[in-house]
Protein backbone atom coordinates (compact mmCIF):
# COMPACT_ATOMS: atom_id res chain seq x y z
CA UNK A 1 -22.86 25.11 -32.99
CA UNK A 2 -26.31 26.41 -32.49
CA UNK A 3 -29.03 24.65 -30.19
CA UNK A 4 -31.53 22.14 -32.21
CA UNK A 5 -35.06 23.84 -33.20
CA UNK A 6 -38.10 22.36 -33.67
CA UNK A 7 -37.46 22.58 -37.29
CA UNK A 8 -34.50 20.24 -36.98
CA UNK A 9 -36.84 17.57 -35.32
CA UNK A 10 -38.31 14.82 -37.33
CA UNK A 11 -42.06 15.29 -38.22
CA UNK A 12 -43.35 13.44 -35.51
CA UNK A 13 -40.82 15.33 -32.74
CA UNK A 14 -42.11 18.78 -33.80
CA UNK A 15 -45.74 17.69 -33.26
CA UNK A 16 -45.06 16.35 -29.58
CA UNK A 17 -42.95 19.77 -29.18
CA UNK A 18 -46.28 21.66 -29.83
CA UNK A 19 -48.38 19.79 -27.85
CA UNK A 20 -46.16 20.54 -24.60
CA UNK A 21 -45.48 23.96 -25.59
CA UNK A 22 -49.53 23.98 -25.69
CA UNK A 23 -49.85 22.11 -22.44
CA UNK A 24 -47.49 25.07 -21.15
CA UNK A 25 -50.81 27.28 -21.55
CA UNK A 26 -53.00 25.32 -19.68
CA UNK A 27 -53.21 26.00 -15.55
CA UNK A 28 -52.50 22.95 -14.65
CA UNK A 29 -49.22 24.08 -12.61
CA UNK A 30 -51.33 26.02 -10.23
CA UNK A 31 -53.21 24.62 -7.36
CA UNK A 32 -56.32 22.99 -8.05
CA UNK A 33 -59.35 25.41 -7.20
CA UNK A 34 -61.81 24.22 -4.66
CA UNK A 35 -64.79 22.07 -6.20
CA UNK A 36 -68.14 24.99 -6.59
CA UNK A 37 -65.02 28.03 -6.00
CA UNK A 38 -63.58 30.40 -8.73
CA UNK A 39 -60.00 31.42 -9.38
CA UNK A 40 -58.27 33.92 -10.95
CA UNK A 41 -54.31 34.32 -11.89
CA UNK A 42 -53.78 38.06 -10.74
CA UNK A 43 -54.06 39.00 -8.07
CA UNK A 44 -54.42 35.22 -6.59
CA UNK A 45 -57.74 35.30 -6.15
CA UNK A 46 -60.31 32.12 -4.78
CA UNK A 47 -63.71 33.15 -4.58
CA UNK A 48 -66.44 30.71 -2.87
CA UNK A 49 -69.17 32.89 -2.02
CA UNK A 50 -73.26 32.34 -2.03
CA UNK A 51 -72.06 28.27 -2.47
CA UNK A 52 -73.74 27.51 1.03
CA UNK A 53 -70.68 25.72 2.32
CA UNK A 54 -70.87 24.88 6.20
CA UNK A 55 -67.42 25.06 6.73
CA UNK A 56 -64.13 26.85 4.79
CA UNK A 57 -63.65 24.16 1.89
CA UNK A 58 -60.72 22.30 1.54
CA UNK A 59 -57.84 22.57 -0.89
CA UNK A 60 -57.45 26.08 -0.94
CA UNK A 61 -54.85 27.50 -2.99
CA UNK A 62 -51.67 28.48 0.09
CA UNK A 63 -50.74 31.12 -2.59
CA UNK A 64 -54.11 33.02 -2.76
CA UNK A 65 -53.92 36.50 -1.83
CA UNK A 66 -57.86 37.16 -1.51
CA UNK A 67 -60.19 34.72 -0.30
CA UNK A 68 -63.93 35.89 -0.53
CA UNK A 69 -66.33 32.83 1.53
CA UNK A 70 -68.85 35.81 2.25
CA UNK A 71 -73.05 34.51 1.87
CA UNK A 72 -72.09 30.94 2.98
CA UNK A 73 -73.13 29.19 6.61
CA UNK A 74 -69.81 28.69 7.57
CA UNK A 75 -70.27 27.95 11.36
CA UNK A 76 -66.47 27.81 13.17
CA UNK A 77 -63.36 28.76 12.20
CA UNK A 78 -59.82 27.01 13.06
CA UNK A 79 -56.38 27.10 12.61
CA UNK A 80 -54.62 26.34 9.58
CA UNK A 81 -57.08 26.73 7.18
CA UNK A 82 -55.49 30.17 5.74
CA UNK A 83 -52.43 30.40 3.77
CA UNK A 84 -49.70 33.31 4.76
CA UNK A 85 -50.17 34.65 1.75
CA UNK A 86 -53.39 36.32 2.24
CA UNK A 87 -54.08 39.71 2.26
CA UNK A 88 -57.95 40.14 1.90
CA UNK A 89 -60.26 37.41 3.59
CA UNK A 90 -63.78 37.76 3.67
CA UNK A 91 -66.35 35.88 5.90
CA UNK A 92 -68.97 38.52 6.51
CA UNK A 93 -72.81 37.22 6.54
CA UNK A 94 -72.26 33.55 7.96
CA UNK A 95 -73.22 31.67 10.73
CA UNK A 96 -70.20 31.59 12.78
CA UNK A 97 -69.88 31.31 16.45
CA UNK A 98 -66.10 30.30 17.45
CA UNK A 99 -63.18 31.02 16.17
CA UNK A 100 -60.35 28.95 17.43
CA UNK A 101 -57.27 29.99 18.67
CA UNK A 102 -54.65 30.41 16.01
CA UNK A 103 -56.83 30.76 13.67
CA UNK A 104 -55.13 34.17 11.98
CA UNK A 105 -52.04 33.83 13.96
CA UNK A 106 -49.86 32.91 10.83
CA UNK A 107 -51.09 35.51 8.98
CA UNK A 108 -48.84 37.90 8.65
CA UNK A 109 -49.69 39.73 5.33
CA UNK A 110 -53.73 39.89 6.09
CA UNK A 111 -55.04 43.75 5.58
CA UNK A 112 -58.57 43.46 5.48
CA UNK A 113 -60.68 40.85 7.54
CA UNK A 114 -64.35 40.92 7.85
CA UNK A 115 -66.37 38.86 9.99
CA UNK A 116 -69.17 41.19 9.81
CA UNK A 117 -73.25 40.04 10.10
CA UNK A 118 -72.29 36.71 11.54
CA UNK A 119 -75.09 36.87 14.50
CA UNK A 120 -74.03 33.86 16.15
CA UNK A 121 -70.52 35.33 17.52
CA UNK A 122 -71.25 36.51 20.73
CA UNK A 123 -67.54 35.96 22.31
CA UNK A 124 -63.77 36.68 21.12
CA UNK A 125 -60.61 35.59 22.73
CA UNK A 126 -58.34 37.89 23.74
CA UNK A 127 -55.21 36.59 21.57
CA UNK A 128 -58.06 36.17 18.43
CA UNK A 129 -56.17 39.36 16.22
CA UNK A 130 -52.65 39.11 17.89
CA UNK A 131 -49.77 38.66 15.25
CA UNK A 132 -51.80 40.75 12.35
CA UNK A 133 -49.38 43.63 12.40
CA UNK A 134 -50.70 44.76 8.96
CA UNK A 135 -54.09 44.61 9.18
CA UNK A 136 -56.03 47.85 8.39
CA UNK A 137 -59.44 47.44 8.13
CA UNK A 138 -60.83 45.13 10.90
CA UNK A 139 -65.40 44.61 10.17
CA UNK A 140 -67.04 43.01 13.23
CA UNK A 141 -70.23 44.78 13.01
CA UNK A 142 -73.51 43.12 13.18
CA UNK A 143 -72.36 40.53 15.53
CA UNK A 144 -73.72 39.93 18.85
CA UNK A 145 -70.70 40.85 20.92
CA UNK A 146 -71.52 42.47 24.20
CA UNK A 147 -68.54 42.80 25.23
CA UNK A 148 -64.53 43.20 24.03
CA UNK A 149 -61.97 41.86 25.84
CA UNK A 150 -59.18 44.37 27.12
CA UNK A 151 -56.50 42.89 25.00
CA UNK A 152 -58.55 42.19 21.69
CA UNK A 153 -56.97 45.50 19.65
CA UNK A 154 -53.40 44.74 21.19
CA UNK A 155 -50.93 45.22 18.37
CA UNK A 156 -52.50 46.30 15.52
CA UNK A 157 -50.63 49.31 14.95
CA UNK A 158 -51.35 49.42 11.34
CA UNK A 159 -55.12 49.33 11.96
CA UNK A 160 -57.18 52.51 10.63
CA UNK A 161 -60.52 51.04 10.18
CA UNK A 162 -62.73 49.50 12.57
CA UNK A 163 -66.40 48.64 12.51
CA UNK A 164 -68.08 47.84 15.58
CA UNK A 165 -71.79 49.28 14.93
CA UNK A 166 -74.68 47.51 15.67
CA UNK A 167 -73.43 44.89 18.58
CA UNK A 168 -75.12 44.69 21.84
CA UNK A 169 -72.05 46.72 23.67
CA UNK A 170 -72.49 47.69 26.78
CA UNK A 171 -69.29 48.72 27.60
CA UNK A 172 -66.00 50.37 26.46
CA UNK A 173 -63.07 49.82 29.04
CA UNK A 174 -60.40 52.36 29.48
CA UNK A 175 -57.63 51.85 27.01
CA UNK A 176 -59.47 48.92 24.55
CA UNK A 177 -57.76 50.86 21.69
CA UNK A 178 -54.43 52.33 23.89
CA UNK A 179 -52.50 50.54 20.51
CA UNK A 180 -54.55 51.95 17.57
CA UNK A 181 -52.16 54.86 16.54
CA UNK A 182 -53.30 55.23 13.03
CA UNK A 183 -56.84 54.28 14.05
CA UNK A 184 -58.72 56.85 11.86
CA UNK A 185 -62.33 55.66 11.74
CA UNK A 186 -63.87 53.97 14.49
CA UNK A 187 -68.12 53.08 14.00
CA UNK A 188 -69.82 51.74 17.52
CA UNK A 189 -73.31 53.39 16.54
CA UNK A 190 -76.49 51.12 16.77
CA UNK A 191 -74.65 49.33 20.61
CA UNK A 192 -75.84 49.73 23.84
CA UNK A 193 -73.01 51.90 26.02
CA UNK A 194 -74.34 54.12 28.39
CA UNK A 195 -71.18 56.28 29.41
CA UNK A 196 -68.07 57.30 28.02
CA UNK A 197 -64.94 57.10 30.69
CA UNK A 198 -62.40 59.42 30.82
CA UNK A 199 -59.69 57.10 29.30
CA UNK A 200 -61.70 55.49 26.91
CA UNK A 201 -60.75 56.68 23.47
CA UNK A 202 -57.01 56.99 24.80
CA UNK A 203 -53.87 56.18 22.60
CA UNK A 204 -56.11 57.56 19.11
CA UNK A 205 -53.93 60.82 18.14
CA UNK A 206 -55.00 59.95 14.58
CA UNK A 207 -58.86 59.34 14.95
CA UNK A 208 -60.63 61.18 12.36
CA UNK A 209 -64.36 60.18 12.86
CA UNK A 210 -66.50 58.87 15.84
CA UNK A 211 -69.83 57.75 15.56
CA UNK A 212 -71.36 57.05 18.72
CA UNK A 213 -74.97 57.37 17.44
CA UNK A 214 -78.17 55.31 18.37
CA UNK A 215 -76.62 54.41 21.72
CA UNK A 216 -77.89 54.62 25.43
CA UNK A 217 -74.97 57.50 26.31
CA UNK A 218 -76.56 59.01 29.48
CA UNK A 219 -72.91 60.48 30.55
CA UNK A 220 -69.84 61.32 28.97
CA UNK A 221 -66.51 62.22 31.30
CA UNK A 222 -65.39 65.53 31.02
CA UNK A 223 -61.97 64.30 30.19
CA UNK A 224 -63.42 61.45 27.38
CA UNK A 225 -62.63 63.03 24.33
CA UNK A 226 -59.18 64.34 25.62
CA UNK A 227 -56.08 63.37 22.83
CA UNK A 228 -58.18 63.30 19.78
CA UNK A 229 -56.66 66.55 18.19
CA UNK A 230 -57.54 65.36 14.02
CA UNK A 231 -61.26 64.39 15.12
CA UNK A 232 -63.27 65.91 12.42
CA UNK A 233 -66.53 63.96 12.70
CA UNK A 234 -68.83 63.63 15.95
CA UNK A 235 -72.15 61.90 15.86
CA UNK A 236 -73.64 61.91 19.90
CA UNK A 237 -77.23 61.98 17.99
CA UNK A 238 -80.21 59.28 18.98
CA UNK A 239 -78.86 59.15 22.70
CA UNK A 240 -80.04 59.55 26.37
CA UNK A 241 -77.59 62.88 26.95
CA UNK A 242 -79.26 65.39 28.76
CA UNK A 243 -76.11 67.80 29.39
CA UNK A 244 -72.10 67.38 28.64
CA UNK A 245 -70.50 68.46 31.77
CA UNK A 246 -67.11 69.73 31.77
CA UNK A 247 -67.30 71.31 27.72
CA UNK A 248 -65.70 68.11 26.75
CA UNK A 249 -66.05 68.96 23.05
CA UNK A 250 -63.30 71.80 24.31
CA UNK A 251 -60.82 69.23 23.14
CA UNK A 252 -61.91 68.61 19.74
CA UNK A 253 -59.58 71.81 17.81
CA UNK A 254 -60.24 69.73 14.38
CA UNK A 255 -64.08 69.27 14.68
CA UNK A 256 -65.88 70.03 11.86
CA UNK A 257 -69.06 68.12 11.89
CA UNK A 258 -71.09 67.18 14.96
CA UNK A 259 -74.69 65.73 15.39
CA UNK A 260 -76.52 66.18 18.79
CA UNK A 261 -80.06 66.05 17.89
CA UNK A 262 -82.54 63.13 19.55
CA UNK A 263 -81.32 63.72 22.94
CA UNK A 264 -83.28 64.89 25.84
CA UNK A 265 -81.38 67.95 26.55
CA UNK A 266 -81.97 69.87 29.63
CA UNK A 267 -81.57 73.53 29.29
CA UNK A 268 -80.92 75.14 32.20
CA UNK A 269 -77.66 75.73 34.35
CA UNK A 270 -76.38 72.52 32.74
CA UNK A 271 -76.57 73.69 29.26
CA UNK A 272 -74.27 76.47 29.78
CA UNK A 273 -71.01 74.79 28.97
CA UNK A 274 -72.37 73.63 26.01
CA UNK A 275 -73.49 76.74 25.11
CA UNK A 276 -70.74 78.48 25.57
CA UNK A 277 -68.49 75.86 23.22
CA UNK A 278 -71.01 77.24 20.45
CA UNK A 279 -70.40 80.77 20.78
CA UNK A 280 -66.54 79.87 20.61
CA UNK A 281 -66.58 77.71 17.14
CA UNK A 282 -67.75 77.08 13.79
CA UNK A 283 -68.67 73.83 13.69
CA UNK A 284 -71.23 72.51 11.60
CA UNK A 285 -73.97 71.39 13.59
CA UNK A 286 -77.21 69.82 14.00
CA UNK A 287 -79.80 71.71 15.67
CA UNK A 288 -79.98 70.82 19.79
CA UNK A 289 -83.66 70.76 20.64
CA UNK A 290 -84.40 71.35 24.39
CA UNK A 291 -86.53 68.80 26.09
CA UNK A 292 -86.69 70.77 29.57
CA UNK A 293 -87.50 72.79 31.65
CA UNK A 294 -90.56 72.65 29.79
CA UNK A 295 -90.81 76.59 29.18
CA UNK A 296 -87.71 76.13 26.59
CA UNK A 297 -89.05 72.92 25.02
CA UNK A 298 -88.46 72.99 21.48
CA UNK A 299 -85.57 75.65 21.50
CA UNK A 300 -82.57 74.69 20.10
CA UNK A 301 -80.13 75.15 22.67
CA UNK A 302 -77.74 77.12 20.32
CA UNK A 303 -79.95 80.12 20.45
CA UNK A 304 -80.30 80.77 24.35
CA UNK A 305 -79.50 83.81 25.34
CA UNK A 306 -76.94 84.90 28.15
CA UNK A 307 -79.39 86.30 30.58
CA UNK A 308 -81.08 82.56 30.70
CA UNK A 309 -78.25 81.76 32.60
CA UNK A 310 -78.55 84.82 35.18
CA UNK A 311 -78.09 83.31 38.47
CA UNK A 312 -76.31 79.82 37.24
CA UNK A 313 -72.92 79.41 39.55
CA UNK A 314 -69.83 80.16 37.78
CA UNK A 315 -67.90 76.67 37.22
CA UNK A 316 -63.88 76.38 37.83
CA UNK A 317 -62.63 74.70 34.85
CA UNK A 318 -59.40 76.31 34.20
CA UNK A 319 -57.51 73.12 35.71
CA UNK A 320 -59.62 70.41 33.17
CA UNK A 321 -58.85 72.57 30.57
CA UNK A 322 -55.29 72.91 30.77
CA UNK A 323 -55.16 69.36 31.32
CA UNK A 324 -56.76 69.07 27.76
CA UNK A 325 -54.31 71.72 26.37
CA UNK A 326 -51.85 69.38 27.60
CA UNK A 327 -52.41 66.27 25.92
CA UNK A 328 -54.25 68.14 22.66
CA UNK A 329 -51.04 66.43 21.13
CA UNK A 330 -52.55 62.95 20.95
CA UNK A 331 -50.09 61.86 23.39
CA UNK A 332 -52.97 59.89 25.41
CA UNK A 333 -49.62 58.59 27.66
CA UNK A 334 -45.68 58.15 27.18
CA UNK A 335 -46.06 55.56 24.62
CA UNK A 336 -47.97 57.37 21.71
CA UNK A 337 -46.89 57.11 18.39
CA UNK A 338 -47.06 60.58 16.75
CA UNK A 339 -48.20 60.03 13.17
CA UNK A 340 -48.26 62.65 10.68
CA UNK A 341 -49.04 62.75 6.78
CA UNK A 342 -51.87 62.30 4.92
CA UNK A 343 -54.84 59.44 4.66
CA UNK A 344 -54.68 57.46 1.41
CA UNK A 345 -50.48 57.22 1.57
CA UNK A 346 -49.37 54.05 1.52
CA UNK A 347 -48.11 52.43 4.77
CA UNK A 348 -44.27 51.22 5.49
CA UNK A 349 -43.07 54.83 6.62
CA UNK A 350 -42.73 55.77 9.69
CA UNK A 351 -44.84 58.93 9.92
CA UNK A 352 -47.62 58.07 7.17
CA UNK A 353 -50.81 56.34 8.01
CA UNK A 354 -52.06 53.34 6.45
CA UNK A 355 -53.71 53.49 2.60
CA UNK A 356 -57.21 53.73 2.38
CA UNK A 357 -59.16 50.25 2.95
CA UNK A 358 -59.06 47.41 0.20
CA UNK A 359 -62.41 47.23 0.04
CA UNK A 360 -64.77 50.43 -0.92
CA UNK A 361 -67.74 49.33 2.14
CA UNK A 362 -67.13 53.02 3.66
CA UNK A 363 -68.65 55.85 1.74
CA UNK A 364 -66.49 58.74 2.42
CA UNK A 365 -68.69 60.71 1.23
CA UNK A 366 -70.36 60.80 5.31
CA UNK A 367 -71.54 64.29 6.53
CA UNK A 368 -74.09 66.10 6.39
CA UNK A 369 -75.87 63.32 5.92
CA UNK A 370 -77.25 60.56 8.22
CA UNK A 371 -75.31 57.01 8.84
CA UNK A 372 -78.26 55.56 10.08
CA UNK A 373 -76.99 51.90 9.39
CA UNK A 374 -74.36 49.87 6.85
CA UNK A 375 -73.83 50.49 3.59
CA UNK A 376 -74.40 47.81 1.46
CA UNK A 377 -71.37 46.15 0.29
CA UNK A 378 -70.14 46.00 -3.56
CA UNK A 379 -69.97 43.17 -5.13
CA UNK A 380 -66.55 41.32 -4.84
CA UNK A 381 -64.61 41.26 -7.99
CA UNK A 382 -65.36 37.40 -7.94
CA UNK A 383 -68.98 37.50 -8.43
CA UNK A 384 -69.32 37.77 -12.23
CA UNK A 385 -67.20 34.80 -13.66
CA UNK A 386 -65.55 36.77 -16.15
CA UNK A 387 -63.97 38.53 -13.26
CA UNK A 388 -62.98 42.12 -13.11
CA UNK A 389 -60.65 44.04 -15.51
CA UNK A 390 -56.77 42.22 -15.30
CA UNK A 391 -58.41 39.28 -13.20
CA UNK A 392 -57.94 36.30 -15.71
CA UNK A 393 -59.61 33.06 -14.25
CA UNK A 394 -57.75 29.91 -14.15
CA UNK A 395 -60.22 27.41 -12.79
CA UNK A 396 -63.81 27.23 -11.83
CA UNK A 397 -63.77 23.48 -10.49
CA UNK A 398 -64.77 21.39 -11.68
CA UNK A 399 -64.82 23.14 -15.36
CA UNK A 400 -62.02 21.58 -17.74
CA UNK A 401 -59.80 23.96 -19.36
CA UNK A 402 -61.09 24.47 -23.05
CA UNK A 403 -57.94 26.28 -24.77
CA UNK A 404 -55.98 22.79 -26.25
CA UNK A 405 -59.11 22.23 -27.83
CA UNK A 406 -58.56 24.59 -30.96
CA UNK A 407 -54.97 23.38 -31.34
CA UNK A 408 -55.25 19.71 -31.41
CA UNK A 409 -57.86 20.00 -34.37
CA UNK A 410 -55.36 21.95 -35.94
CA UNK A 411 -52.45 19.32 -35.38
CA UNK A 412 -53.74 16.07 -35.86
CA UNK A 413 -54.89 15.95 -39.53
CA UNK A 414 -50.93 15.97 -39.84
CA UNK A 415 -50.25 13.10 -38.27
């Protein structure tokens, strides 16, 4: 015996079978959407930007995979408030100034978290990104953070972007990144360090750019760029470098772009490591204008001559530079990782580095050309209401949902 239809119904059955089969349409199974927020079905998306909210509101959905509460005044942050569902949560260009502890503890699916342009954090625990083993892209630029704790970057082996640019830095300990294995881009331009130590950038085997630009960097260890074997892009420019003692860029085999221009370089006996690194490579370069002795201002330091060096003392560097040949594997201690593959593969194999960020803030598109501050940030998906192409909205709170509408004029002449 078959199952009973609608068609088997009496009149008045089949109408009240409609009207639920219609009510089946309407998103009232999902989560409410925050009052002033917009939602979308796929991916879970809340959106609750530009609303001028002092605080994250409440009620969001715990199944929402991006949360963008970017352009508010949002001043603290504290535990709980984030579902483990998330994956992209954005809070740049707020007003925050703590962030409790806890607060993305539970969070173990987050890959993208920017707190960047919030000008009012000037301090972060040390346990504030622990647990967040799949985070990749990590903004904290345009803070006011003058300094990092040692344990900040603990454990985020997954991480391959990380904006620091345009803090008041004034100081890089030895080994604040010893975890960052797949680290490939790291931006501290526009901060205020004035020297590199010689285990600074250790535990980095995958780094692929450095920009170091529009610093105070007065000295840099011989031994500071030591382990970065896949660095490809250098920017030293807008400094206080007079001379690189040592030939430190002698452990850069993948260089391909370096900018050294707007620093007061001295060249004389000093320059002559330097120098010589030229001679040996084919890296594309900005020009090095001299600033001393005052006979060679205005030369660019790539075009001295040998005999300008006649009577400079030979310097012993055969033991520094085996040293570098040494570790030119990345191994930066024991407990490297050694990652191989190619950027843009998607993470979960051992050996590939992380895909490329969710959101499109870096240009990769960098050299030749300047990075003289941040790019201006696309527009989330969220901002237009009609959301992006296969985002369908399913609340804008407190809008009612229109679509029974049509169908009940249709049905109720009949009854």
């Amino acid at each position: 015996m078959r199952p009973p239809t609608a068609r088997d119904l009496p009149r008045g059955g089949r109408l009240a079978a409609l009207l639920l089969a219609a009510l089946a349409w309407v998103p009232g199974g999902s989560p409410a959407c925050p009052a002033l927020c917009t939602c979308y079905v796929s991916p879970p998306t809340v959106s609750c930007q530009a609303n001028n909210f002092s605080s994250v509101p409440t009620g969001l959905p715990p199944g929402a995979r991006r949360l963008f509460l970017q352009n508010n005044v949002i001043r603290a942050l504290r535990a709980g408030t984030f579902g483990p569902s998330t994956v992209t949560l954005w809070l740049y260009s707020n007003n925050i100034s703590s962030i409790q502890p806890g607060t993305f503890r539970h969070l173990p699916a987050l890959e993208e978290l920017d707190l960047g342009d919030n000008p009012h954090l000037r301090v972060l625990a040390p346990d504030t990104f622990h647990g967040l083993r799949r985070l990749q892209a990590l903004h904290l630029y345009r803070c006011q953070l003058a300094s990092l704790p040692s344990a900040i970057f603990r454990g985020l082996h997954s991480l391959q972007y990380l904006y620091l640019q345009e803090n008041g830095l004034l100081y890089l300990q030895d080994d604040l990144f010893a975890d960052l294995a797949n680290l490939s881009h790291l931006f501290l331009h526009g901060n205020r360090l004035r020297a590199l130590s010689e285990g600074v950038f250790r535990g980095l085997p995958s780094l692929d750019r450095l920009l170091l630009h529009a610093n105070r960097l007065a000295t840099v260890h011989r031994r500071a760029f030591r382990g970065l074997a896949r660095l490809t892009i250098l920017y030293l420019f807008n400094n206080s470098l007079a001379a690189l003692p040592g030939d430190p860029l002698a452990a850069l085999p993948a260089l391909q772009f370096l900018r050294l221009n707007a620093n007061p370089w001295a060249c004389d006996c000093r320059a002559r490591p330097l120098w010589a690194w030229f001679r040996r490579t084919r890296v594309s370069s900005s020009p090095v204008p001299c600033a001393s002795p005052p006979h060679r201002r205005g030369t660019d330091l790539r075009h001295l001559r040998p005999r300008d060096f006649d009577g400079c003392p030979e310097e012993d560097e055969e033991e520094d530079e085996g040293k570098d040949e040494d570790d030119g594997d990345g191994g930066g201690g024991g407990g490297a990782v050694a990652v191989v593959g190619t950027p843009g593969r998607a993470l979960g194999r051992p050996g590939t580095l992380p895909a490329a960020p969710p959101s499109a803030f870096y240009r990769d598109g960098l050299p030749p050309h300047d990075l003289r501050g941040s790019q201006p940030r696309p527009p989330p998906p969220s901002r237009d209401s009609r959301g992006p192409p296969g985002d369908t909205p399913v609340a804008a709170a407190p809008r009612p949902a229109p679509a029974l509408l049509p169908l009940l004029g249709l049905l109720l002449p009949r009854l």
